[in-house]
Protein backbone atom coordinates (compact mmCIF):
# COMPACT_ATOMS: atom_id res chain seq x y z
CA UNK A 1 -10.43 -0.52 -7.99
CA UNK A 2 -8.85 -4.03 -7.41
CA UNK A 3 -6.10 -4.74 -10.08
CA UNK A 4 -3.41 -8.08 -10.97
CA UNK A 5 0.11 -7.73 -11.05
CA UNK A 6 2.10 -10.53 -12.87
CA UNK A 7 5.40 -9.94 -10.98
CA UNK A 8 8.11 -12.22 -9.38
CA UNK A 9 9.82 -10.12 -6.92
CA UNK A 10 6.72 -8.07 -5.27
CA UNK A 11 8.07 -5.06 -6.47
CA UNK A 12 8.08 -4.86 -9.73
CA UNK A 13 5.55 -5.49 -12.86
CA UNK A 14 7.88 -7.89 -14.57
CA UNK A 15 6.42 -10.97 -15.60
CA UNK A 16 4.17 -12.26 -19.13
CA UNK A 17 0.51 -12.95 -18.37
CA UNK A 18 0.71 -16.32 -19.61
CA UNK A 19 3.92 -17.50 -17.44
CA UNK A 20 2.75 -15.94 -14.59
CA UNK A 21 2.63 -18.79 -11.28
CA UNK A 22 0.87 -16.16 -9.25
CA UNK A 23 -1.01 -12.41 -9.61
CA UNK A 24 0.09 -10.19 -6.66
CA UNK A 25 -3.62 -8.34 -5.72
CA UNK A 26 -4.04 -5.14 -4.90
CA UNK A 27 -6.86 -2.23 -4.36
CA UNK A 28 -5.81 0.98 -5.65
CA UNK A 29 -6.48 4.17 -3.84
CA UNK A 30 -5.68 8.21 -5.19
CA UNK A 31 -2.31 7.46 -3.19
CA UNK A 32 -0.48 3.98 -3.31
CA UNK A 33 -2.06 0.45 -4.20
CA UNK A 34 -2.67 -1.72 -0.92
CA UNK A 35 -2.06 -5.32 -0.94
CA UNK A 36 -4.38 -7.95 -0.36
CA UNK A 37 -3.05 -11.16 -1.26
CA UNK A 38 -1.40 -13.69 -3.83
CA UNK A 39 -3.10 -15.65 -5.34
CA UNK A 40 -1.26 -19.09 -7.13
CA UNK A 41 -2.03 -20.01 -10.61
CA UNK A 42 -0.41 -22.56 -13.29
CA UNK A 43 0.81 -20.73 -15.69
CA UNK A 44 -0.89 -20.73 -19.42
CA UNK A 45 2.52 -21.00 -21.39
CA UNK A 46 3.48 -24.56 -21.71
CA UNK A 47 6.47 -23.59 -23.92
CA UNK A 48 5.21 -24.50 -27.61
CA UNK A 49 4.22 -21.07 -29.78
CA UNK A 50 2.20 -23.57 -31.61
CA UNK A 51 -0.02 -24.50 -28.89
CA UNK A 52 -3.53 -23.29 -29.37
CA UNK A 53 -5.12 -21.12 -26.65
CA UNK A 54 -6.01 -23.28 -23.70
CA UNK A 55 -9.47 -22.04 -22.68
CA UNK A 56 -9.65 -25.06 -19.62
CA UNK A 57 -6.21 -23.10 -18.13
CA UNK A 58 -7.54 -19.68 -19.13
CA UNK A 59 -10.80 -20.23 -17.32
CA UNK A 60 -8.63 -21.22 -13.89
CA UNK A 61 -6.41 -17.88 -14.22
CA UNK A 62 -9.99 -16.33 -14.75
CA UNK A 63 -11.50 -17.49 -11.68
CA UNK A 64 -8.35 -16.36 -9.68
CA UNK A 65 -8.80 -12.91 -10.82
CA UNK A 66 -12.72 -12.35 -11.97
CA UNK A 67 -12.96 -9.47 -9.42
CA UNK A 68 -10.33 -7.20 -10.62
CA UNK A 69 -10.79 -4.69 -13.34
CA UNK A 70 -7.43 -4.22 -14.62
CA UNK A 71 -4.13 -6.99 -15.18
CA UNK A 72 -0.90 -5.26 -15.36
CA UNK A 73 1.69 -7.64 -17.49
CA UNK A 74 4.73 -6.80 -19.18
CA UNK A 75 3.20 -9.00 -22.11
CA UNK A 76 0.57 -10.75 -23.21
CA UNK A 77 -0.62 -12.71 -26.45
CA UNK A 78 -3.10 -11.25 -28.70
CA UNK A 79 -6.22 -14.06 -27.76
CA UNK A 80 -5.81 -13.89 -23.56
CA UNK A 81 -6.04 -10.26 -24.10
CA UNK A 82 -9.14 -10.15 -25.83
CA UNK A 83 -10.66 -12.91 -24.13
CA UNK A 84 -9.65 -10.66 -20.93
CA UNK A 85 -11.41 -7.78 -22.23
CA UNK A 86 -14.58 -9.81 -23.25
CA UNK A 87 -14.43 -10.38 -19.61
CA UNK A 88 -14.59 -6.82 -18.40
CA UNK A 89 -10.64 -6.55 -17.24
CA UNK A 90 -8.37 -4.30 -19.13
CA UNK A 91 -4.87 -6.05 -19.93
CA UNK A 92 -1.99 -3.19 -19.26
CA UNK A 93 1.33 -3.33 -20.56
CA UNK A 94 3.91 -1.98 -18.00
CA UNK A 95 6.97 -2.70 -17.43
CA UNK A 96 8.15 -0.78 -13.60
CA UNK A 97 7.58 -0.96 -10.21
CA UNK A 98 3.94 -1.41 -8.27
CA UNK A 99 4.43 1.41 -6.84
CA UNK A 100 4.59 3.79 -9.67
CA UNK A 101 1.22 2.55 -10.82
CA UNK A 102 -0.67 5.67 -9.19
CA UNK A 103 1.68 8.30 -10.27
């Protein structure tokens, strides 16, 4: 299964969905995931809780990660998760490192 990881340092799931500049990709196996690549995105937070959901920026994270099936965040706002889901990809909270993701 090919997942998204909104992290910073490679490591570690640490970063919101929505102020994420890049999803780390990975398949996951019974063992450990395997990289692929990174792929860039602009973020969707542009700093004002009052914005309304930005479905132009939305539809760019989309097409960066259409093929996975799940997005590991340690956040993410109510509508990008359901729009996510509507989608077919399953928004997980976690908050640890890419490695523990198979255990």
């Amino acid at each position: 299964m090919r997942i998204a990881i909104a992290s910073t340092d490679g490591k570690n799931v640490n970063e919101h969905f929505g102020k994420t500049k890049e999803f780390l990709i990975f398949d996951l196996s019974a063992t450990e995931p395997e990289f692929i690549e990174r792929r860039k995105v602009l973020p969707l937070s542009v700093g004002d809780k009052n914005h309304d959901f930005d479905e132009v920026r939305f539809g760019a994270v989309m097409a960066n990660i259409s093929d996975c099936k799940r997005v590991y965040v340690t956040k993410i706002g109510d509508k990008p998760a359901e729009e996510l889901r509507r989608h077919g990809i399953m928004p997980v909270i976690f908050d640890a490192a890419i490695a523990d993701i198979c255990t």
